[in-house]
C-alpha atoms as a PDB file:
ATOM      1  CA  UNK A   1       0.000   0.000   0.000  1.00  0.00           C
ATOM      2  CA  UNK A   2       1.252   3.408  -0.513  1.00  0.00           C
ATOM      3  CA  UNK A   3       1.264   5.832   1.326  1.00  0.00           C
ATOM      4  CA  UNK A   4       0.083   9.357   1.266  1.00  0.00           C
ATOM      5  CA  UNK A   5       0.984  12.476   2.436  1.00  0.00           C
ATOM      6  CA  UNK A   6      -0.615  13.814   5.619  1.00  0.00           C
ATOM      7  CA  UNK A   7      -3.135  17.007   5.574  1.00  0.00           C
ATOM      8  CA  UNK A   8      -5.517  18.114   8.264  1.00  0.00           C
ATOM      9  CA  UNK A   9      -8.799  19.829   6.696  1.00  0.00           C
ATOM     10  CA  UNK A  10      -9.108  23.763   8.490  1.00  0.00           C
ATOM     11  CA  UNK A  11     -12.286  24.423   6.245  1.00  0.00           C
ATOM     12  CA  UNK A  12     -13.999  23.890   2.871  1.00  0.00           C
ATOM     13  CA  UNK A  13     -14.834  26.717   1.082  1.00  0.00           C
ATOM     14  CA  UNK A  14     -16.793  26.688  -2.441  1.00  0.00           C
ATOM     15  CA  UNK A  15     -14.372  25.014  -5.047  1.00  0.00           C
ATOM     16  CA  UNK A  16     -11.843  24.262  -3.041  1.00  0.00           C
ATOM     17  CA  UNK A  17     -10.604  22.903   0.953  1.00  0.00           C
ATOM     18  CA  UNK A  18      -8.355  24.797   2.829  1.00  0.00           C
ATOM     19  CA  UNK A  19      -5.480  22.387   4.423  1.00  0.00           C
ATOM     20  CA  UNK A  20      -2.867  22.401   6.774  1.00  0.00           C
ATOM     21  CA  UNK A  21      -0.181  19.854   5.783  1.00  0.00           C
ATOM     22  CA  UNK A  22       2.826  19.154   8.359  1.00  0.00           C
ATOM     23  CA  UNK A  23       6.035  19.580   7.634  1.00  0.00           C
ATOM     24  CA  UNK A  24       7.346  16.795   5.678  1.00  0.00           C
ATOM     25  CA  UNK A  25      10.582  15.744   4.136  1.00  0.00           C
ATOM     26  CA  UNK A  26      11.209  15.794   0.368  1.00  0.00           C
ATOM     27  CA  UNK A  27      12.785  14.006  -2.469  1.00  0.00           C
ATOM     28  CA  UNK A  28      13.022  16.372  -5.636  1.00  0.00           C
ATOM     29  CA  UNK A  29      14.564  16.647  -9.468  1.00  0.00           C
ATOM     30  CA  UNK A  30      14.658  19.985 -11.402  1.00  0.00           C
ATOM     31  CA  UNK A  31      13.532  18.902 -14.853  1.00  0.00           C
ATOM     32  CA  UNK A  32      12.899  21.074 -18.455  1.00  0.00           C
ATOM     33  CA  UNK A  33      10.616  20.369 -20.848  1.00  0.00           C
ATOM     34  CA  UNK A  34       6.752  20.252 -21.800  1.00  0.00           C
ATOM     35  CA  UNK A  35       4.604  19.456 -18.685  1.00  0.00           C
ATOM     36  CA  UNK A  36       4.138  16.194 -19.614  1.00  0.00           C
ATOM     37  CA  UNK A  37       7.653  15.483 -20.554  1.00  0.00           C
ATOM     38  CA  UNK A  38       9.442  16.725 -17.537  1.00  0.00           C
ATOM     39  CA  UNK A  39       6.780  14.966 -15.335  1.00  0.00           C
ATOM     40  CA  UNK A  40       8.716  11.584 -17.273  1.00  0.00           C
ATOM     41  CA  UNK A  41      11.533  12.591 -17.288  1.00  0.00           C
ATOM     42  CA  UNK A  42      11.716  13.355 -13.064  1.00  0.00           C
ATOM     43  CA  UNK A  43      10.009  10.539 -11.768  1.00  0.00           C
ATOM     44  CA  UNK A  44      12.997   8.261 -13.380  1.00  0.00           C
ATOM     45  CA  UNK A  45      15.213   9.441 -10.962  1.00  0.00           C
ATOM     46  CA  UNK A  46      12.847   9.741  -7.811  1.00  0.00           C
ATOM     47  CA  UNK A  47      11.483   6.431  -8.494  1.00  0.00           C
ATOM     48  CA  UNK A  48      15.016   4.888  -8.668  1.00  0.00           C
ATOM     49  CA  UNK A  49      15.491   6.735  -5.390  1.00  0.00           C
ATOM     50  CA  UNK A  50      12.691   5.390  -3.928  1.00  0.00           C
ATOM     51  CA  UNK A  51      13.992   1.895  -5.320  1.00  0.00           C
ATOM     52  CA  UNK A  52      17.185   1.668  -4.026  1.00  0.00           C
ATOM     53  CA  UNK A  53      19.385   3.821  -5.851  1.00  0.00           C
ATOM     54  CA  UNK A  54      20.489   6.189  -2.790  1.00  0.00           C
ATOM     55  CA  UNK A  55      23.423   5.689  -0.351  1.00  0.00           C
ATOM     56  CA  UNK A  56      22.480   4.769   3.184  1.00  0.00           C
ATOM     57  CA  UNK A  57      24.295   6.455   6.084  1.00  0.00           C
ATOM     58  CA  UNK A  58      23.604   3.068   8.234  1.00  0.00           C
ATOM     59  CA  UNK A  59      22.967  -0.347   7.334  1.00  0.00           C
ATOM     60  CA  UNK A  60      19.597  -1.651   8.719  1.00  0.00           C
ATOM     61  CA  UNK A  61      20.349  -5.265   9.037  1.00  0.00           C
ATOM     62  CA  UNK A  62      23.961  -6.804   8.358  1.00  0.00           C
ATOM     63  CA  UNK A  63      24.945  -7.803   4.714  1.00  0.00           C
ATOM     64  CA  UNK A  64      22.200  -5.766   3.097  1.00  0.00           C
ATOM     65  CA  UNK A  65      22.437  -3.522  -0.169  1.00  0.00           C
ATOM     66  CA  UNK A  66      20.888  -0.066  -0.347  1.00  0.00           C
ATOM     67  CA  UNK A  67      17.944   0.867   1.768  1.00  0.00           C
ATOM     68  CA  UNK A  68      14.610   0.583  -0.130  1.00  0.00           C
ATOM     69  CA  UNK A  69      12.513   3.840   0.866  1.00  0.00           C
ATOM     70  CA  UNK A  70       8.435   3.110   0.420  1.00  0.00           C
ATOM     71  CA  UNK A  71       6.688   4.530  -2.429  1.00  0.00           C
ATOM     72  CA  UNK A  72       4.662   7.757  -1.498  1.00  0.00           C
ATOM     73  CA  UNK A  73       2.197   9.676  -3.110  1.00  0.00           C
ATOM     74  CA  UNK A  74       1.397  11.992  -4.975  1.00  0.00           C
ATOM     75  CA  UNK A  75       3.649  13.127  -7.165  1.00  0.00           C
ATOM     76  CA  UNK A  76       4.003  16.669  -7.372  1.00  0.00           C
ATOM     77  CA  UNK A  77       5.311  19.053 -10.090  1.00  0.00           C
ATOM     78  CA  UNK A  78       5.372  22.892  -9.557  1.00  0.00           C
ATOM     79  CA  UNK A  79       6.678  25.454 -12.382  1.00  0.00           C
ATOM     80  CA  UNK A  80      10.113  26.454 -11.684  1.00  0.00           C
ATOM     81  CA  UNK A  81      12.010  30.204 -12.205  1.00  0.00           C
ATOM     82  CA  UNK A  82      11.907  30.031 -15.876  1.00  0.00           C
ATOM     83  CA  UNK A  83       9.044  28.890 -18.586  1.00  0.00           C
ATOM     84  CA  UNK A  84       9.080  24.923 -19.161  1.00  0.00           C
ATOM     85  CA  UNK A  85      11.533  24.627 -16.147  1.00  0.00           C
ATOM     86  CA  UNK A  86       9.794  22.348 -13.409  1.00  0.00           C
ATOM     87  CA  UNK A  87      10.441  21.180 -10.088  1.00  0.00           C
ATOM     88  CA  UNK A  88       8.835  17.388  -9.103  1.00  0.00           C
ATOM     89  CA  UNK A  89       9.252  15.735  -6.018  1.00  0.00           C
ATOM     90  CA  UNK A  90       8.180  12.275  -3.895  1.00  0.00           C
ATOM     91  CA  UNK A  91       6.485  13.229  -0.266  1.00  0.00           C
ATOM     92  CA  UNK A  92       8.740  11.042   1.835  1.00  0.00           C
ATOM     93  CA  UNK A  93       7.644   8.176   4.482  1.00  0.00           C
ATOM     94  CA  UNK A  94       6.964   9.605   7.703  1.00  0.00           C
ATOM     95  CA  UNK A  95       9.030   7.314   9.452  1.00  0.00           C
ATOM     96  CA  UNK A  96      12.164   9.261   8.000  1.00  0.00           C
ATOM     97  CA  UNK A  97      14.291  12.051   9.777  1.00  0.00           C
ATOM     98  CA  UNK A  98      16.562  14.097   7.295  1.00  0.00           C
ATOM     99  CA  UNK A  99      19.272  12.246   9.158  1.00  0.00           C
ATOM    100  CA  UNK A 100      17.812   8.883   8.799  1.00  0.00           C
ATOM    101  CA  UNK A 101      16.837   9.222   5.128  1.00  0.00           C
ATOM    102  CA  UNK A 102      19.427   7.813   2.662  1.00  0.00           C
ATOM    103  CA  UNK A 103      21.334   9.974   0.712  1.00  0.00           C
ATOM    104  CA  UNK A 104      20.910   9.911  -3.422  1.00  0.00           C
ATOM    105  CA  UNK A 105      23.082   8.389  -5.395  1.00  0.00           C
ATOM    106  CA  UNK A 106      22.123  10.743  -8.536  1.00  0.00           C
ATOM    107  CA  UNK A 107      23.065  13.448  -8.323  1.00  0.00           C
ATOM    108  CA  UNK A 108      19.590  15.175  -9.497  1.00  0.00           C
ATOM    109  CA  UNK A 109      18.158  13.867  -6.506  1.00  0.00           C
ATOM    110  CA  UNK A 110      18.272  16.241  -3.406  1.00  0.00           C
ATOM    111  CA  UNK A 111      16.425  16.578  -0.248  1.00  0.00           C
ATOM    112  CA  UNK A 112      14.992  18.989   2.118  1.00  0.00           C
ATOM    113  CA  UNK A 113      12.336  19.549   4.454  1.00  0.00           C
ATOM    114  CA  UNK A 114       9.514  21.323   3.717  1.00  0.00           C
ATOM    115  CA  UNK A 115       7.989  23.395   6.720  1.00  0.00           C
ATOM    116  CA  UNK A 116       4.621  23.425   8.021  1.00  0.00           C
ATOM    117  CA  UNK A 117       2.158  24.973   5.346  1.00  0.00           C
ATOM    118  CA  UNK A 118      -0.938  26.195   4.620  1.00  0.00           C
ATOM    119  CA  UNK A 119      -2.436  25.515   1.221  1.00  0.00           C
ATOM    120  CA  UNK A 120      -6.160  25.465  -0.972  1.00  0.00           C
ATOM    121  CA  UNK A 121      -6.445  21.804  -2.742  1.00  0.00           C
ATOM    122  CA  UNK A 122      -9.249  21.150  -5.486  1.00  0.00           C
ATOM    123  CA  UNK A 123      -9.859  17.453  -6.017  1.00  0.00           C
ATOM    124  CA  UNK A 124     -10.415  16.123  -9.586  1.00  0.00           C
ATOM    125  CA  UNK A 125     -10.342  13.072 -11.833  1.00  0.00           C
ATOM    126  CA  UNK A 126      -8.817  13.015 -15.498  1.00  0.00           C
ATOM    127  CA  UNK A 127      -5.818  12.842 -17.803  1.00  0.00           C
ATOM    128  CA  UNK A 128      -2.470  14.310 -16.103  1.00  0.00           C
ATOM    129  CA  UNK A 129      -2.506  16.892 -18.960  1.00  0.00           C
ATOM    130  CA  UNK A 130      -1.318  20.455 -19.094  1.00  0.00           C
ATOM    131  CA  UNK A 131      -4.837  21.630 -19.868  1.00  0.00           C
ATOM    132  CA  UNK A 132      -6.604  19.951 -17.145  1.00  0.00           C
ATOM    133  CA  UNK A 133      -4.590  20.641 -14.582  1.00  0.00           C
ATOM    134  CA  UNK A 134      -4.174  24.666 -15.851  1.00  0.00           C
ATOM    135  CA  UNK A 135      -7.773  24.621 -15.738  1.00  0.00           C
ATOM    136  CA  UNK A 136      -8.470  23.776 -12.551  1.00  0.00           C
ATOM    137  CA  UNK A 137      -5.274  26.214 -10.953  1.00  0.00           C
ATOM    138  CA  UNK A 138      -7.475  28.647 -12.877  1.00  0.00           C
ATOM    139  CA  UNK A 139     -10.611  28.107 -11.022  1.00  0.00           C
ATOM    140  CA  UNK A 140      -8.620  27.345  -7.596  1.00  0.00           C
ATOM    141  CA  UNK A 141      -6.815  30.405  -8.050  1.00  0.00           C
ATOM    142  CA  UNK A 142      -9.946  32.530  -8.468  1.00  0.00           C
ATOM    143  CA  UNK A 143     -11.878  30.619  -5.577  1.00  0.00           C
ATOM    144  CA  UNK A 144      -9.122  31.278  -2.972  1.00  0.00           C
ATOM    145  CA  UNK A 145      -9.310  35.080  -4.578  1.00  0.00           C
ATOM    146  CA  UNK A 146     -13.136  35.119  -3.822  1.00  0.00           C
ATOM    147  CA  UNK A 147     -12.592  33.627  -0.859  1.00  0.00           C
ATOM    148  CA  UNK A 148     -10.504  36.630   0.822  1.00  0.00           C
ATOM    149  CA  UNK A 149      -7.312  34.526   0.711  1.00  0.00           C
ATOM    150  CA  UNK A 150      -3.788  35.238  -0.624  1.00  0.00           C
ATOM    151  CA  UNK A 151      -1.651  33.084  -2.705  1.00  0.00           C
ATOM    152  CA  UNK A 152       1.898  32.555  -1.407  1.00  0.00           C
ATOM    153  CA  UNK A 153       4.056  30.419  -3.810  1.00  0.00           C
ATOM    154  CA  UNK A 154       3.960  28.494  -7.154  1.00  0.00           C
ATOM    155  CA  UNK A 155       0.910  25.842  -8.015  1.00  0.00           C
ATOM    156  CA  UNK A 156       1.529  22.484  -7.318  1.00  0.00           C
ATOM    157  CA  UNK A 157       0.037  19.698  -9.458  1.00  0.00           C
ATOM    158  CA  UNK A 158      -0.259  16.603  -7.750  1.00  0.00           C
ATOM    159  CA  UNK A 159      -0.615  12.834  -9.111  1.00  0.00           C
ATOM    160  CA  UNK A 160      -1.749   9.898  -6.943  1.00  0.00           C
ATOM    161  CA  UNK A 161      -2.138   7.196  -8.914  1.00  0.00           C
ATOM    162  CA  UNK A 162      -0.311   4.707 -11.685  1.00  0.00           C
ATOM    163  CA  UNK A 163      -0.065   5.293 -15.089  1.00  0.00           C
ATOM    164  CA  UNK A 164      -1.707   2.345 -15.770  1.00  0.00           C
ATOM    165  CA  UNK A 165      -4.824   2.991 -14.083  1.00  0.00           C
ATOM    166  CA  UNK A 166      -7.803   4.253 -15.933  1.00  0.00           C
ATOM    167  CA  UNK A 167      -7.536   8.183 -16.856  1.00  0.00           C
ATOM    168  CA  UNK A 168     -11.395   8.664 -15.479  1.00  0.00           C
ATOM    169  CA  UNK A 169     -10.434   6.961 -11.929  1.00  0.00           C
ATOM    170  CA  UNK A 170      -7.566   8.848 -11.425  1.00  0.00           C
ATOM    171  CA  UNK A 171      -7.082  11.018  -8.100  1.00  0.00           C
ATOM    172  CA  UNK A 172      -5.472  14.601  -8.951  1.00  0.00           C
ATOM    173  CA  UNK A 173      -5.322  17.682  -7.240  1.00  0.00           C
ATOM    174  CA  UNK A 174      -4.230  21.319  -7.675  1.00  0.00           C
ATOM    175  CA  UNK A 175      -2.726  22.544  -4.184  1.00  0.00           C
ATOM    176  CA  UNK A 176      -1.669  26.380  -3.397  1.00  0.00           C
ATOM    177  CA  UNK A 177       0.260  27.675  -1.076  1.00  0.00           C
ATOM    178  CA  UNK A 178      -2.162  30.128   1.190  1.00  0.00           C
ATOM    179  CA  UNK A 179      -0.708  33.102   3.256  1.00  0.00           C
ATOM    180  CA  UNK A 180      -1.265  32.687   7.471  1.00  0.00           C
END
């Protein structure tokens, strides 16, 4: 089972739920490219990260190869400083410390913690397109307006499921960053 990253609901408000997620540690990749694309092209590396690919600072049991780190979701992508410049990252287990969690072997892969936040999430089903998740920031962006809130940092596009699953049973959200 995989697990997802932890959020406590402060209120809903019309088209959207206002959250407080903890702070949390992450695994991230800069990436350039089409949304789709750089979505593909970061998730090699975090997934190999999550896989095994990452040096451990302690062995967990004698005689064993590189710690394997569970899989998380979602996967998030946020636009970076420049157009078609993205960052993605992997939510980390919250069994990890940043001094327990392995370090990467690539060296794309980085980590940090990610402090205590509030943030505006809209829920949706559908294709991990460009245009469906622009759409919805759109509307999110204009209900947290509406609702008297302010916008702190970049959009973040989130991705729970497998590619494999069916495009119309997918769980996706658009998540921004909300001012205290």
């Amino acid at each position: 089972m995989t697990e997802q990253q932890p959020y406590r609901v402060v209120a809903r408000h019309p088209g959207f739920e206002l959250r407080r997620y903890p702070a949390h540690l992450v695994a991230e990749v800069r990436a350039e490219g089409e949304f789709e694309q750089a979505a593909l092209d970061a998730f090699g590396p975090l997934g190999a990260y999550v896989g095994g690919a990452n040096r451990s600072r302690q062995a967990i049991a004698p005689g064993t190869g590189p710690e394997t780190i569970a899989l998380t979701a979602p996967f998030l992508q946020e636009e970076g400083d420049r157009p078609d410049h993205w960052l993605a990252w992997l939510v980390m287990p919250a069994g990890f410390t940043p001094d327990t969690l392995p370090e990467p072997a690539d060296p794309r892969v980085h980590t940090r913690v990610v402090p205590e936040q509030l943030a505006a999430a809209v829920r949706f089903a559908g294709r991990w397109t460009a245009r469906a998740f622009d759409r919805r920031a759109t509307a999110l962006g204009r209900a947290v307006t509406a609702a008297g809130l302010r916008p702190t940092g970049a959009v973040r596009y989130a991705r729970f499921d497998r590619p494999w699953k069916p495009w119309f049973l997918r769980h996706n959200e658009v998540v921004l960053p909300i001012a205290e």
